[in-house]
N, C-alpha and C. Protein backbone atom coordinates (compact mmCIF):
# COMPACT_ATOMS: atom_id res chain seq x y z
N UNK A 1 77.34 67.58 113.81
CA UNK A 1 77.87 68.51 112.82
C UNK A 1 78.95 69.35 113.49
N UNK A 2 80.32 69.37 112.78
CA UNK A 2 81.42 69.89 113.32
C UNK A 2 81.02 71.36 113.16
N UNK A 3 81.81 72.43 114.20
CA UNK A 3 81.37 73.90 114.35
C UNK A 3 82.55 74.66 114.03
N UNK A 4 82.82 75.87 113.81
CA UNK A 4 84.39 76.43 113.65
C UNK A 4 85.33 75.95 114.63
N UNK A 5 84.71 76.35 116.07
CA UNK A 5 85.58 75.22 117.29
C UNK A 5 86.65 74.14 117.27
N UNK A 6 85.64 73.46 116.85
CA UNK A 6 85.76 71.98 116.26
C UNK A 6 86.59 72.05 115.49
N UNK A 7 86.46 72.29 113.85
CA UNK A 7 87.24 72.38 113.18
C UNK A 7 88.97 72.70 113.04
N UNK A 8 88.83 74.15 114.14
CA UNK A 8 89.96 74.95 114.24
C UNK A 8 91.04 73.78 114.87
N UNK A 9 90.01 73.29 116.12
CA UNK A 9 90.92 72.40 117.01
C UNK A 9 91.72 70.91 116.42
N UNK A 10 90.69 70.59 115.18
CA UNK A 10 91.43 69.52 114.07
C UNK A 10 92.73 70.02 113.14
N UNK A 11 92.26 70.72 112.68
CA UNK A 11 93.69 71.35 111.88
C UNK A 11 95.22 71.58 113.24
N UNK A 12 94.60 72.25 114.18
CA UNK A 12 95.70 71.92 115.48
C UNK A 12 96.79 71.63 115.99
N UNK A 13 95.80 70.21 115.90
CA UNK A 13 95.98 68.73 116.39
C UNK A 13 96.44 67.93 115.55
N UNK A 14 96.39 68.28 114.71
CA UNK A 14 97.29 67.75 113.28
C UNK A 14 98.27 68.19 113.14
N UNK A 15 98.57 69.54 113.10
CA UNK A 15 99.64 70.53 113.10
C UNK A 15 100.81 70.06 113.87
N UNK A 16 100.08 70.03 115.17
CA UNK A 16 101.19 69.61 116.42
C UNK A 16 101.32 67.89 116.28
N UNK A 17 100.80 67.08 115.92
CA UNK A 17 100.93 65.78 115.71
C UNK A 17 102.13 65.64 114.65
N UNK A 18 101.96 66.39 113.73
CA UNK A 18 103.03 66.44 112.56
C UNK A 18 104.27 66.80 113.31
N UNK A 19 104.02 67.83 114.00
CA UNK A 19 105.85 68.26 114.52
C UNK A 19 105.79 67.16 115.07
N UNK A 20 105.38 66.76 116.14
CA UNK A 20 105.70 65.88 116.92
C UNK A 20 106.27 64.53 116.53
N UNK A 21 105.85 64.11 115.28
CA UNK A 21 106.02 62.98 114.70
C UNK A 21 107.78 63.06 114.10
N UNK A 22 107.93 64.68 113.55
CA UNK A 22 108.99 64.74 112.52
C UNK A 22 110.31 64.97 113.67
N UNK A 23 110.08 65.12 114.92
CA UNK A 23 111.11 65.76 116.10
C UNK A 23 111.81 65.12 115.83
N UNK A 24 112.95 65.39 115.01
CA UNK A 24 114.91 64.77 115.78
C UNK A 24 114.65 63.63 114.39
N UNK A 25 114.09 64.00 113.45
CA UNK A 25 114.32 62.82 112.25
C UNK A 25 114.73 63.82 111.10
N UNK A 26 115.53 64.92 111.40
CA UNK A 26 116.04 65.97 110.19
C UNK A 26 117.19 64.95 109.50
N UNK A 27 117.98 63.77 110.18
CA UNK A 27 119.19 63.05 109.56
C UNK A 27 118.56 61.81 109.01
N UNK A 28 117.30 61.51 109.23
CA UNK A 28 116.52 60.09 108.71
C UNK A 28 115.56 60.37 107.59
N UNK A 29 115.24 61.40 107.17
CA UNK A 29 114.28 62.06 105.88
C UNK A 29 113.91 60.75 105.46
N UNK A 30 115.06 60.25 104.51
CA UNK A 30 115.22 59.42 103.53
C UNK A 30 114.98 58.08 103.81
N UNK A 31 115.12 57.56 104.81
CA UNK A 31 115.39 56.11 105.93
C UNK A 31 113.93 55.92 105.58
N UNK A 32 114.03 54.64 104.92
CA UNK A 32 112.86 53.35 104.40
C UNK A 32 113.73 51.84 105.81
N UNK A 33 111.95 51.83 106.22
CA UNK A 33 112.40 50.61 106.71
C UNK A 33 112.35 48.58 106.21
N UNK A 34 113.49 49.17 105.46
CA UNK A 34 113.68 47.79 104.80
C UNK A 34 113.37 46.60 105.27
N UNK A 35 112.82 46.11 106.09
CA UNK A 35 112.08 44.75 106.37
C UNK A 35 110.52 45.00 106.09
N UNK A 36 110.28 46.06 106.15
CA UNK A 36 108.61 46.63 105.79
C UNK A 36 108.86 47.34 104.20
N UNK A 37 109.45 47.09 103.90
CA UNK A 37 109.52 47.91 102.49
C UNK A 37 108.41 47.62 101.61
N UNK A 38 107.63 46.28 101.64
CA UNK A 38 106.43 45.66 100.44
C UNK A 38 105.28 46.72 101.36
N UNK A 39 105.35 46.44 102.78
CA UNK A 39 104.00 47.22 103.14
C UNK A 39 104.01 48.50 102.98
N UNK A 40 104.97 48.99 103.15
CA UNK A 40 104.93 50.72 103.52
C UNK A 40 106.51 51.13 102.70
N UNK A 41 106.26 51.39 101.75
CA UNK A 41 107.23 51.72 101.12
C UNK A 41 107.73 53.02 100.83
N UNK A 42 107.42 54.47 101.66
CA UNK A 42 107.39 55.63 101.74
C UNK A 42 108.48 55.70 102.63
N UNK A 43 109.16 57.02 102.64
CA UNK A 43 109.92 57.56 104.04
C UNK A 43 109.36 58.31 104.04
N UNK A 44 109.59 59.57 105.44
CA UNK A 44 108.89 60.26 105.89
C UNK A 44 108.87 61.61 104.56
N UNK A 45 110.06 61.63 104.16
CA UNK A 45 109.97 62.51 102.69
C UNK A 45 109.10 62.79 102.04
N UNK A 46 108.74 61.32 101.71
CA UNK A 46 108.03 60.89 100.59
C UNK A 46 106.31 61.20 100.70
N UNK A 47 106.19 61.42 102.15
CA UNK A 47 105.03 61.44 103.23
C UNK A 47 104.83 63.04 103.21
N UNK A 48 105.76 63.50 103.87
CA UNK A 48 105.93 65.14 103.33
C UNK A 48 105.15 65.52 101.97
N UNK A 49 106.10 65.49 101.35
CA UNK A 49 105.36 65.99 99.92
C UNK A 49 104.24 65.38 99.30
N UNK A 50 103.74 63.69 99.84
CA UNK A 50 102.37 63.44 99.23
C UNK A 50 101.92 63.99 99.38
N UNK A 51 101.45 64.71 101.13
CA UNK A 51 100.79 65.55 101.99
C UNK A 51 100.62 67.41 100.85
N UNK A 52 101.51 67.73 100.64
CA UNK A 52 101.78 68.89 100.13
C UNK A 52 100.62 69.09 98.72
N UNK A 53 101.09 68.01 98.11
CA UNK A 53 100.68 68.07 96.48
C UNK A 53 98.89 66.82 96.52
N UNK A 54 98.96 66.58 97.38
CA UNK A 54 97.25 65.88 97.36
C UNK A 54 96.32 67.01 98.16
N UNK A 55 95.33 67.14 97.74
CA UNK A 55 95.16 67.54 96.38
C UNK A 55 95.97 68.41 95.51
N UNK A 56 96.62 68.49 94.16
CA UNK A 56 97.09 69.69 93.87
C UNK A 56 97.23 71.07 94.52
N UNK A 57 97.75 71.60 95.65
CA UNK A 57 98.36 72.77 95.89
C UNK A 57 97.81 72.92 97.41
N UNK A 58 97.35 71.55 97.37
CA UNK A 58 97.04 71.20 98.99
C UNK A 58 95.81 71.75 99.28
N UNK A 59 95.47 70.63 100.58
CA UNK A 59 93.83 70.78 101.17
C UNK A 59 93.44 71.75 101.44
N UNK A 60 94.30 72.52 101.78
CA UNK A 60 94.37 73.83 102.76
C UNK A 60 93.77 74.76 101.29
N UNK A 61 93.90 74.92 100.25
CA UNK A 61 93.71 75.62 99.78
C UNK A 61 92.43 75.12 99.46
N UNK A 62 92.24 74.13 99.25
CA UNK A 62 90.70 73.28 98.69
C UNK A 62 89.70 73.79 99.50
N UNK A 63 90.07 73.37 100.78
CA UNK A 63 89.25 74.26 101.74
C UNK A 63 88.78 75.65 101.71
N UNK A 64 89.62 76.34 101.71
CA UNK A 64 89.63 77.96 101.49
C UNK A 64 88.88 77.84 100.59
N UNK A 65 89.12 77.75 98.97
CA UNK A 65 88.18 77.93 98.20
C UNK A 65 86.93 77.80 98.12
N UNK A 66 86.55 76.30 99.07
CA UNK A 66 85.36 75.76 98.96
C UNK A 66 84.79 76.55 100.08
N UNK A 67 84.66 77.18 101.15
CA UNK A 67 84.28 77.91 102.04
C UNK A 67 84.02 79.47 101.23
N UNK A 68 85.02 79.83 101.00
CA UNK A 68 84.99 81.22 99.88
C UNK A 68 84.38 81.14 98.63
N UNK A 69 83.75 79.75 98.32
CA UNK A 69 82.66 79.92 97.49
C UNK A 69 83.74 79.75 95.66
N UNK A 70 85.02 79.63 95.64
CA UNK A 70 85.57 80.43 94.36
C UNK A 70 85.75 79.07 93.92
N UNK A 71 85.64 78.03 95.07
CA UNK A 71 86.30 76.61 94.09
C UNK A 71 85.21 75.99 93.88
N UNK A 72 85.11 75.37 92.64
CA UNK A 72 83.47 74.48 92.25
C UNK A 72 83.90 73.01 92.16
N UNK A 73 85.43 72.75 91.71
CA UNK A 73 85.49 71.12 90.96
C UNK A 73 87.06 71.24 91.87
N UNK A 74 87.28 69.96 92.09
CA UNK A 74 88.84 69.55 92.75
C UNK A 74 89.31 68.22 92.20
N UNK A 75 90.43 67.87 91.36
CA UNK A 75 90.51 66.34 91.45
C UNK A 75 91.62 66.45 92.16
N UNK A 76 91.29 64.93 92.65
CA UNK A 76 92.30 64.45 93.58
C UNK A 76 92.84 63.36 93.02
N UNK A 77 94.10 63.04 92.66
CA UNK A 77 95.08 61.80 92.33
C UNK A 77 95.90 61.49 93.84
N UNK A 78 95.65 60.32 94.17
CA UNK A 78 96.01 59.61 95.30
C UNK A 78 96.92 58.55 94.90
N UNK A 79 98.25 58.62 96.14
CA UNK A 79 99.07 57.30 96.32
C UNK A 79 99.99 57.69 95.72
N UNK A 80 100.04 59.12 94.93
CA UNK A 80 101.27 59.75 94.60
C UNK A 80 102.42 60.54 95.82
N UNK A 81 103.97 59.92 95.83
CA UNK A 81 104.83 60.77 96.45
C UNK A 81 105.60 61.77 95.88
N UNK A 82 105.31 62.12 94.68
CA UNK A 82 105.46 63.76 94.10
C UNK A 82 107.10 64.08 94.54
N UNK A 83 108.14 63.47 94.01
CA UNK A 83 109.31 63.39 94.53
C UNK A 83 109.74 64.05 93.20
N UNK A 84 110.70 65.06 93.28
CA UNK A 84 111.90 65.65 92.80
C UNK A 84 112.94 65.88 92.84
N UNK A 85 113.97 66.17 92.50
CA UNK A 85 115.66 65.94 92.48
C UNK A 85 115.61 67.23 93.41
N UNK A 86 114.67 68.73 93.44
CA UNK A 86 114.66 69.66 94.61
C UNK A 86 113.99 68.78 95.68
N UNK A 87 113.27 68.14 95.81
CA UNK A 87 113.05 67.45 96.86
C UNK A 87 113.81 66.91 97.73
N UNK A 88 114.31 66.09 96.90
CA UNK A 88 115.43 65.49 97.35
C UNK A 88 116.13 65.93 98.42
N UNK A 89 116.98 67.50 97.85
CA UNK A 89 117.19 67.83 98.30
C UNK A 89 117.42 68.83 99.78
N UNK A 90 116.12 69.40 99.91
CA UNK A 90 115.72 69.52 101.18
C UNK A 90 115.99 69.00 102.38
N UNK A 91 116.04 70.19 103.34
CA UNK A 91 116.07 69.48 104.81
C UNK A 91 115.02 69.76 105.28
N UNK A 92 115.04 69.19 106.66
CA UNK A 92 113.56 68.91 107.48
C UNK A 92 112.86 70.42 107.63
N UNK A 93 113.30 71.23 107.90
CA UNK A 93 112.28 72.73 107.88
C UNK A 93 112.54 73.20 107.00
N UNK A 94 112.27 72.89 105.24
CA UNK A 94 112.07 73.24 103.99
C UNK A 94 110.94 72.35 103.65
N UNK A 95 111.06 70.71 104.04
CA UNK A 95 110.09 69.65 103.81
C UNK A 95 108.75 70.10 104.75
N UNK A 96 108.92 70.03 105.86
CA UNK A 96 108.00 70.49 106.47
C UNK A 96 106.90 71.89 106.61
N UNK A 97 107.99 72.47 106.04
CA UNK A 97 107.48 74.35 105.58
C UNK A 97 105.87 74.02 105.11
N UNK A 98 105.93 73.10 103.93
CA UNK A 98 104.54 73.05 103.21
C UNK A 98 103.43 72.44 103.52
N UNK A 99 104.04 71.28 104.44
CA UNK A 99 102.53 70.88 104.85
C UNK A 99 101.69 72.04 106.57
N UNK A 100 103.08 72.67 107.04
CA UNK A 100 102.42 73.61 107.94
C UNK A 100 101.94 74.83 107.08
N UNK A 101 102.14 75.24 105.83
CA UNK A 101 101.52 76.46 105.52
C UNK A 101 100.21 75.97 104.73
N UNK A 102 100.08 74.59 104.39
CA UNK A 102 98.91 74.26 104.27
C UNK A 102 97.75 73.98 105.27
N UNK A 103 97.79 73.61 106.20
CA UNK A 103 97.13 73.62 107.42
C UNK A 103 97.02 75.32 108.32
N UNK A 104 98.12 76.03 107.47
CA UNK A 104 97.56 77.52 108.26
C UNK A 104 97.07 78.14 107.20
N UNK A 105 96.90 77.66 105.77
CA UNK A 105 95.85 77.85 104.91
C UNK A 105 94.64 77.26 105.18
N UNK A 106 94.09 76.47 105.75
CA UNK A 106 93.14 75.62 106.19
C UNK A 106 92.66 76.46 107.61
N UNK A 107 93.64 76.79 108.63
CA UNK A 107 93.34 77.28 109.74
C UNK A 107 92.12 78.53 109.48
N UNK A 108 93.10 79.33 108.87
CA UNK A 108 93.07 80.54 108.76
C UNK A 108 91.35 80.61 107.67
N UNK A 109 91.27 79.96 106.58
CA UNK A 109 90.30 79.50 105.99
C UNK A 109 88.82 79.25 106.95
N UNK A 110 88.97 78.21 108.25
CA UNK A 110 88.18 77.65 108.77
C UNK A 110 87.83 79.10 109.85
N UNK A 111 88.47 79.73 110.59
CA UNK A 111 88.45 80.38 111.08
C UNK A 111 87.70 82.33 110.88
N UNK A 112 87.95 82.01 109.44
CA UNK A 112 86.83 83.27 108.67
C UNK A 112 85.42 82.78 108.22
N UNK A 113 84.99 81.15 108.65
CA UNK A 113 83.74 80.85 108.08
C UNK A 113 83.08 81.34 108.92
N UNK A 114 81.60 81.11 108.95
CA UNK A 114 80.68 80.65 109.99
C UNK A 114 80.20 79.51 109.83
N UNK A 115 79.58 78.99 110.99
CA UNK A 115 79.43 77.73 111.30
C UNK A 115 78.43 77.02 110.17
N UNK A 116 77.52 77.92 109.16
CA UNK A 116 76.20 77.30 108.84
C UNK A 116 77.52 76.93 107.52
N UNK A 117 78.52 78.09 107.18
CA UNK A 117 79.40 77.51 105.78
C UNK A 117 79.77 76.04 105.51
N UNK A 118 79.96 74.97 106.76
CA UNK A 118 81.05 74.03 106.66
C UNK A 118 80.02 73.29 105.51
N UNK A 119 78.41 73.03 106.04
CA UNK A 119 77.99 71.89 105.13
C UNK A 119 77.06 72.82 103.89
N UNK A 120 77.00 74.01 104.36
CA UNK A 120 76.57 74.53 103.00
C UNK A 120 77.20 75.04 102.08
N UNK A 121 78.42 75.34 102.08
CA UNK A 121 79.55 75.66 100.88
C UNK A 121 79.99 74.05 100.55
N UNK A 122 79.79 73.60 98.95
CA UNK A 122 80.46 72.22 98.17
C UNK A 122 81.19 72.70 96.81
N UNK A 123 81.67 71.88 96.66
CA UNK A 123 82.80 71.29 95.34
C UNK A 123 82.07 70.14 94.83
N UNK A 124 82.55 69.85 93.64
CA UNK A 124 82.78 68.70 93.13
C UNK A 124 84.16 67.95 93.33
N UNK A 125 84.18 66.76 93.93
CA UNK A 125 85.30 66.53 93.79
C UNK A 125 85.63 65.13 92.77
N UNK A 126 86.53 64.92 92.56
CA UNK A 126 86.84 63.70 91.22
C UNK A 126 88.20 63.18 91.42
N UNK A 127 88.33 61.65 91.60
CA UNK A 127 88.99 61.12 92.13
C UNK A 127 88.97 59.80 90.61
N UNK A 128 89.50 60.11 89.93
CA UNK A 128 89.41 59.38 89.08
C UNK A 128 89.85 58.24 88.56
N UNK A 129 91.14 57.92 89.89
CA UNK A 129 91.57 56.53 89.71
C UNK A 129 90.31 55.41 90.72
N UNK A 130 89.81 56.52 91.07
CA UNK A 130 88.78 55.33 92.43
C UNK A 130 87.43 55.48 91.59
N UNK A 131 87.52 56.28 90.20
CA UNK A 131 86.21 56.50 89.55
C UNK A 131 85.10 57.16 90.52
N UNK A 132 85.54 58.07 91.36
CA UNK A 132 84.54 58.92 92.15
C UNK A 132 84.39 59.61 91.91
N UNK A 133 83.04 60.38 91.46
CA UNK A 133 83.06 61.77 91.04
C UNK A 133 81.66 62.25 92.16
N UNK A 134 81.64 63.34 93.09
CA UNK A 134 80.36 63.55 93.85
C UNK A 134 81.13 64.53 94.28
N UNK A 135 79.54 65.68 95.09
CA UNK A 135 79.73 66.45 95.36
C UNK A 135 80.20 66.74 96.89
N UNK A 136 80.94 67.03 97.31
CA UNK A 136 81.35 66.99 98.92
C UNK A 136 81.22 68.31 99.49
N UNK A 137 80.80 68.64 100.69
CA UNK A 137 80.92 69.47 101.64
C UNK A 137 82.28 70.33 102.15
N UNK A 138 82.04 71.59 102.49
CA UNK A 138 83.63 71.62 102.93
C UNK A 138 83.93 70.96 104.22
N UNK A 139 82.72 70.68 105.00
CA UNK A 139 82.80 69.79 105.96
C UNK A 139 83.64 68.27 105.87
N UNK A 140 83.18 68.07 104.57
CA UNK A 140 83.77 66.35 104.03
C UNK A 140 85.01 66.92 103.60
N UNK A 141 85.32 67.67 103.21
CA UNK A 141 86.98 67.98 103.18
C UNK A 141 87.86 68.38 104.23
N UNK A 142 86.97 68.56 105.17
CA UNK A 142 88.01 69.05 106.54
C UNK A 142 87.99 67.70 107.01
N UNK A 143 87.15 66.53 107.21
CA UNK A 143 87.00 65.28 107.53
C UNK A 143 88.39 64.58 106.81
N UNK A 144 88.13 64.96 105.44
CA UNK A 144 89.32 64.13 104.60
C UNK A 144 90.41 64.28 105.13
N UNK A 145 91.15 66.29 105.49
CA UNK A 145 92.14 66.11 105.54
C UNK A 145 92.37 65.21 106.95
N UNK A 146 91.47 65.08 108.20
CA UNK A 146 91.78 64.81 109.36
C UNK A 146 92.01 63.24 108.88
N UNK A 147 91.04 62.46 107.98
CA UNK A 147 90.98 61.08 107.98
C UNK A 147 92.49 60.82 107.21
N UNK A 148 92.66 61.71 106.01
CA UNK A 148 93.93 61.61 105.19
C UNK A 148 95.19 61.29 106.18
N UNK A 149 95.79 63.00 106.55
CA UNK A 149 96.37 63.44 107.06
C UNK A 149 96.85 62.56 108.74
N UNK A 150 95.56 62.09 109.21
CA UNK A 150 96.19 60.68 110.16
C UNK A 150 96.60 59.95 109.86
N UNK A 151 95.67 59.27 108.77
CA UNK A 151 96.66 58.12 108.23
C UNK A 151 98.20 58.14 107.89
N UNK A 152 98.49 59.02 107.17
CA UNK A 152 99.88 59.66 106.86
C UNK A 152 100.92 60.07 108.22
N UNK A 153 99.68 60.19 109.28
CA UNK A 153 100.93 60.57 110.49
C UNK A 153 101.20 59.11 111.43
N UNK A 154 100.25 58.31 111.10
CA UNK A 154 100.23 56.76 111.32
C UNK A 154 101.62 56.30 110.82
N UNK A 155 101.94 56.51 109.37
CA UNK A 155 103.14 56.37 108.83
C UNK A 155 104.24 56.86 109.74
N UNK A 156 104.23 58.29 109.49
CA UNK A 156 105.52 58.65 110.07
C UNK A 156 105.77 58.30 111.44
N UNK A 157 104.69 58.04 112.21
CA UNK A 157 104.63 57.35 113.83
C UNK A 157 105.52 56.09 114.07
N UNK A 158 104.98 55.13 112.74
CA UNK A 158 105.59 53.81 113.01
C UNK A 158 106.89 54.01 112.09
N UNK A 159 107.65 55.12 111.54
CA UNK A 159 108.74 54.94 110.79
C UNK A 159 110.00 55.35 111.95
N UNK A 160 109.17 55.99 113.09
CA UNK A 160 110.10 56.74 114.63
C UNK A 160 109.96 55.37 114.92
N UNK A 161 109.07 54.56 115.36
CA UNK A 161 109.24 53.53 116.63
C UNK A 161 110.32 52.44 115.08
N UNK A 162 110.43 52.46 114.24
CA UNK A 162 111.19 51.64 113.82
C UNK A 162 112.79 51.68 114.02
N UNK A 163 113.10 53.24 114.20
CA UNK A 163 114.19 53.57 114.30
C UNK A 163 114.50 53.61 115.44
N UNK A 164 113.52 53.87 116.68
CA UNK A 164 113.88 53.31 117.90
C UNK A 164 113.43 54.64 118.48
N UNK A 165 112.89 55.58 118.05
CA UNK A 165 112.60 56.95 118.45
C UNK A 165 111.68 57.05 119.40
C-alpha cells in the first residue's frame, strides 16, 4: 500500500519525466511521425492536451476531490485529443502550463492527506465507452494517473528518438 512518500515521489517523477521528454521540441509540437502514423497517430500536442482534459479538468483535480471527500462520481472519456484552433495555437510553455498545474494539483492534494486517506477516500468512476462503472480508491487514481500518464510519456519518448533527439 502506497504512503504520502510514495505518492508525492510519483507525481515527481512524472513531472520531471514530462519536462524531460518535451526539452528542445517547442519547434516540433505538431510533427507526426509519418511512417508510424496508423500506430501512433498523436503529436506531442495532441498528447499535451489529452493529458489536460482526461479526466475532465484533469486527474489532479479528481484526486483532490476524492481525498477531500467533495468528489463522489468522475467519468472518464478516453482516446480523446481535445484539440482546438486555441490549441493550436500555443507554444510549448502554454501547452505544457496544464499538465504541470495538474500534477501540482495532485501534488499539493497528496501531500495534505494522511496516509490511512489514499484507500479510504473513493469515487465512482464511469468510463463508459469501456462500459466500466466501479468504485475506485484515490489510491487507484493516483495508480491511473502514474499507469496513464506513462503511457503518454512512452509516446512523447519515442516521438524524440524519431526525430533524432
Amino acid at each position: 500500500m502506497a504512503d504520502r512518500t510514495t505518492n508525492l515521489a510519483t507525481v515527481r517523477r512524472i513531472r520531471d519525466e514530462l519536462i524531460a521528454a518535451l526539452d528542445g521540441m517547442d519547434y516540433c509540437l505538431d510533427w507526426k511521425d509519418g511512417a508510424r502514423s496508423d500506430a501512433d497517430p498523436w503529436c506531442a500536442r495532441e498528447v499535451l492536451y489529452h493529458l489536460v482534459d482526461t479526466p475532465e479538468g484533469g486527474i489532479g483535480g479528481v484526486i483532490a476531490g476524492v481525498l477531500a471527500g467533495s468528489l463522489q462520481e468522475v467519468t472518464i472519456l478516453p482516446d480523446a485529443n481535445n484539440m482546438t484552433p486555441e490549441r493550436l495555437a500555443t507554444d510549448i510553455g502554454d501547452a505544457l502550463a496544464g499538465p504541470l498545474a495538474i500534477l501540482q494539483t495532485a501534488e499539493d492534494a497528496i501531500a495534505n492527506a494522511g496516509d490511512g486517506d489514499f484507500e479510504a477516500r473513493t469515487a465512482m468512476a464511469h468510463l463508459p465507452h469501456r462500459e466500466i462503472h466501479e468504485q475506485r480508491t484515490a489510491q487507484s487514481f493516483i495508480d491511473g494517473l502514474e499507469r496513464h500518464w506513462g503511457e503518454h510519456l512512452n509516446q512523447l519518448r519515442a516521438i524524440r528518438e524519431a526525430l533524432g533527439m
